[in-house]
C-alpha atoms as a PDB file:
ATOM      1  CA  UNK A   1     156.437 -80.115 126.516  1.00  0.00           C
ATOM      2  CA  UNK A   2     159.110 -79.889 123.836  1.00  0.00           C
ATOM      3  CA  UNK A   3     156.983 -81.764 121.604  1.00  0.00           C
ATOM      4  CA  UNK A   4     154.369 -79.336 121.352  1.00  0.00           C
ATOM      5  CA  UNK A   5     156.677 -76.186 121.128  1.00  0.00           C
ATOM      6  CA  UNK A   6     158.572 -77.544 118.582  1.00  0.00           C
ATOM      7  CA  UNK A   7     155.681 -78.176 116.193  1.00  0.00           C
ATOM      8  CA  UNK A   8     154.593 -74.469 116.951  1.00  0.00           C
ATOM      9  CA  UNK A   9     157.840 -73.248 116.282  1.00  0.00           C
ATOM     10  CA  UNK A  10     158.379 -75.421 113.382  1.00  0.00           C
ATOM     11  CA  UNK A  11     155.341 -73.972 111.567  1.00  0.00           C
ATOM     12  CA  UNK A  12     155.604 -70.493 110.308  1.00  0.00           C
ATOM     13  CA  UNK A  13     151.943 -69.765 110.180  1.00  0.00           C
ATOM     14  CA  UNK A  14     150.956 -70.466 113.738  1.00  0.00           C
ATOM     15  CA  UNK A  15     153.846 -69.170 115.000  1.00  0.00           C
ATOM     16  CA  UNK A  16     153.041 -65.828 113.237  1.00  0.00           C
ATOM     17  CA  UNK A  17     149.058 -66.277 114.353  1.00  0.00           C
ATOM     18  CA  UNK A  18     150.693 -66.697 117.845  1.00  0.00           C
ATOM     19  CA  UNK A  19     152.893 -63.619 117.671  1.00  0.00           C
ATOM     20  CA  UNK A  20     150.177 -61.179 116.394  1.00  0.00           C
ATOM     21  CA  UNK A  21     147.934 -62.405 118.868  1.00  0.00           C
ATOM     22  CA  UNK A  22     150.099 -62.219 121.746  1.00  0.00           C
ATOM     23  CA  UNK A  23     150.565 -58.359 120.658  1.00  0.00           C
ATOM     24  CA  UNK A  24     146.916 -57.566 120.367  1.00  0.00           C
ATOM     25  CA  UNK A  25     146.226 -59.434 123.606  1.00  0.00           C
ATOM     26  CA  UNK A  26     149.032 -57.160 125.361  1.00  0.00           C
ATOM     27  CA  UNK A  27     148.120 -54.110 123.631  1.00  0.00           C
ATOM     28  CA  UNK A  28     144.338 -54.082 124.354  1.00  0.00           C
ATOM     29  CA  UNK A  29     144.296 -55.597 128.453  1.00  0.00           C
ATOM     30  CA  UNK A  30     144.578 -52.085 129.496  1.00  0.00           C
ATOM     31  CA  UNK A  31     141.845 -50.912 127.469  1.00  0.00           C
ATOM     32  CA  UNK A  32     139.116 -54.186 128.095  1.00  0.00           C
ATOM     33  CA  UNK A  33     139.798 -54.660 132.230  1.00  0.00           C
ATOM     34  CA  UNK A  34     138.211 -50.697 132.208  1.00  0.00           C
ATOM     35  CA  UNK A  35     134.907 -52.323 130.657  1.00  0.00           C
ATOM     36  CA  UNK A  36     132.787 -54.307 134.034  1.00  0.00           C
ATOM     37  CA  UNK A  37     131.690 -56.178 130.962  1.00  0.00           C
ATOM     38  CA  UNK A  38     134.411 -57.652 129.095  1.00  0.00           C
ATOM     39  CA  UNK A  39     136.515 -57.924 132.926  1.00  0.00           C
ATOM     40  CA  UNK A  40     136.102 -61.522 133.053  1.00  0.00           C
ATOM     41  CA  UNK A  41     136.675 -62.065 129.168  1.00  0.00           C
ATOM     42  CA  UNK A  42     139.869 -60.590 129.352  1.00  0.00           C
ATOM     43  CA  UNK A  43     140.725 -62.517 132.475  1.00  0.00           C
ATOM     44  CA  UNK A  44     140.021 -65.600 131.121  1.00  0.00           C
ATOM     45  CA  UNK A  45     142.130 -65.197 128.348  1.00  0.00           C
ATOM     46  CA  UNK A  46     145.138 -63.830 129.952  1.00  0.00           C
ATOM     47  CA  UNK A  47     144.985 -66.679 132.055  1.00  0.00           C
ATOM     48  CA  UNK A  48     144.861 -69.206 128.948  1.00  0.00           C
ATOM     49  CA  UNK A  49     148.077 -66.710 127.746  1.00  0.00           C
ATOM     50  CA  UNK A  50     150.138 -67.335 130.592  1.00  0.00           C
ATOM     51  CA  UNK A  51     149.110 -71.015 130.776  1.00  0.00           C
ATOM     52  CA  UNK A  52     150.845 -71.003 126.886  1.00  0.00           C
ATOM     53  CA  UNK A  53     153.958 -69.138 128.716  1.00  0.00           C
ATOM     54  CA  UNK A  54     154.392 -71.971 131.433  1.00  0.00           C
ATOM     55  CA  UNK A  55     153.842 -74.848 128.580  1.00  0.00           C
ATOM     56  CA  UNK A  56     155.754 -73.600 125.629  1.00  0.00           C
ATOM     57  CA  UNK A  57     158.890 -71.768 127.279  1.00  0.00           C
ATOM     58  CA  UNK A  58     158.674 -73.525 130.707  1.00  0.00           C
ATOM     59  CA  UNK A  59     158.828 -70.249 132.280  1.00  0.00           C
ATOM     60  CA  UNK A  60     156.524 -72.146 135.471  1.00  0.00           C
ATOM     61  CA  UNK A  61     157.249 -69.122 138.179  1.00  0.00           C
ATOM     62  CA  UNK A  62     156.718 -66.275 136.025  1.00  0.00           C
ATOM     63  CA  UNK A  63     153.724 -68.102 134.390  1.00  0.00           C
ATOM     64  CA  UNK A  64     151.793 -68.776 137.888  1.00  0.00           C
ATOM     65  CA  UNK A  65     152.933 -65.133 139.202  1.00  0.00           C
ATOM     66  CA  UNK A  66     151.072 -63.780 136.367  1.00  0.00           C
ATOM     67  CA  UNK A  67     148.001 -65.970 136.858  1.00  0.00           C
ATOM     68  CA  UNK A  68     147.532 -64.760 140.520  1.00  0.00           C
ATOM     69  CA  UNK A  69     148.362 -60.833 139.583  1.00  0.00           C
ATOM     70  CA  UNK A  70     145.296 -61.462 136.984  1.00  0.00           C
ATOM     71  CA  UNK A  71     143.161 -62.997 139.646  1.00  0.00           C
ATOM     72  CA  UNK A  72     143.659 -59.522 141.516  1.00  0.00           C
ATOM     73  CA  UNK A  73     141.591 -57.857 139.028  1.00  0.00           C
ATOM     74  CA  UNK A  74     138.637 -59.251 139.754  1.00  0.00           C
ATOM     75  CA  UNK A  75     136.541 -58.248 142.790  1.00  0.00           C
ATOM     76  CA  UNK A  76     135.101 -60.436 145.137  1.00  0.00           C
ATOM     77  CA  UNK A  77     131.586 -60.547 143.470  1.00  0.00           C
ATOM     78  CA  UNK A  78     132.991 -62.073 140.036  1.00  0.00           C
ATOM     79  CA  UNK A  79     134.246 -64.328 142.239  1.00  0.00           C
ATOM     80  CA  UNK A  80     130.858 -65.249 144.297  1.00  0.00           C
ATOM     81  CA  UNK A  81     129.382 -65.398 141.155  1.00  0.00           C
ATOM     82  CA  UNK A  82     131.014 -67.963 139.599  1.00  0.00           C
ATOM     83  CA  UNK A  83     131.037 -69.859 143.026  1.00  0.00           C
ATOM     84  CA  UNK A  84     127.248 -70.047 142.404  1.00  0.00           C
ATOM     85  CA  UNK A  85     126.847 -70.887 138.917  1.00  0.00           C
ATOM     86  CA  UNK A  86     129.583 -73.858 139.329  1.00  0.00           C
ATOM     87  CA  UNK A  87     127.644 -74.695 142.775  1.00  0.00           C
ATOM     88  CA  UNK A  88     124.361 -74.932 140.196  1.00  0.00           C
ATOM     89  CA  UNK A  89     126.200 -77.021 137.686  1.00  0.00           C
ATOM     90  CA  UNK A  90     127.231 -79.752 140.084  1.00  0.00           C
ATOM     91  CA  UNK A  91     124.018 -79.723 141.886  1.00  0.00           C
ATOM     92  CA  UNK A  92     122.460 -80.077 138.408  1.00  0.00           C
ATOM     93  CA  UNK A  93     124.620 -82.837 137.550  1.00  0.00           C
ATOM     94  CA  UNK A  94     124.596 -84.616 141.076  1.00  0.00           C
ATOM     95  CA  UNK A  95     120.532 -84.205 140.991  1.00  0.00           C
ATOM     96  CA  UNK A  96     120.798 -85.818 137.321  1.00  0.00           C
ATOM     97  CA  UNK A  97     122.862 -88.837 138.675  1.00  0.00           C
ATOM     98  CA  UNK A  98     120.555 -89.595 141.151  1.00  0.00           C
ATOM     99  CA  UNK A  99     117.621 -89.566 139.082  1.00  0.00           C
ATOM    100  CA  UNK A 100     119.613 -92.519 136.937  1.00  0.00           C
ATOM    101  CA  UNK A 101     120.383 -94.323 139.913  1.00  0.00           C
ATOM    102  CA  UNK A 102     116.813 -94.528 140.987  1.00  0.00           C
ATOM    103  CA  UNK A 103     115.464 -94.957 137.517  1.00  0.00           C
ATOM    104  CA  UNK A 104     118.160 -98.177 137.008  1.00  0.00           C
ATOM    105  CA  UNK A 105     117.347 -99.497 140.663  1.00  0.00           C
ATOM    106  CA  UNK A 106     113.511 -99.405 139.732  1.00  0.00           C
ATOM    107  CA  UNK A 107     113.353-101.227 136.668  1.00  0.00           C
END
């Protein structure tokens, strides 16, 4: 992805929005994975961090490494949870799909 890093890293301004952000991210993770609520927030967005690591410096290893250390922080019923609401979704969609189906193969 040279492309995209070197339009980052030709641009002053997002590379300084980058930079500050990457330091607040860094500085407040110890503080947010304390809070049950803002666990999964924080998760999330370290995730989306390292996923910027792997694409912009090609740092792959380190980038995946971090991803599965930031899985560890969540216990298993953040985990069931989203199981179930993405087990919902597609059911919703798949329940949706048929209903076209049938409506199309009526008329």
């Amino acid at each position: 992805m040279p492309q995209i890093a070197s339009l980052i890293y030709g641009n002053p301004f997002i590379l300084t929005i980058g930079t500050i952000s990457a330091i607040i991210i860094q500085i407040a993770f110890p503080f947010l994975i304390l809070n049950n609520w803002a666990r999964g927030i924080t998760v999330i967005i370290m995730v989306m961090f390292h996923l910027g690591i792997m694409v912009m410096m090609g740092l792959f290893s380190f980038g995946l490494t971090m991803i599965f250390l930031d899985a560890l922080i969540l216990n298993d019923n953040y985990y069931r949870r989203f199981y179930n609401r993405l087990r919902n979704l597609l059911n919703t969609f798949k329940e949706k799909k048929e209903k076209r189906v049938a409506a199309k193969s009526v008329s």
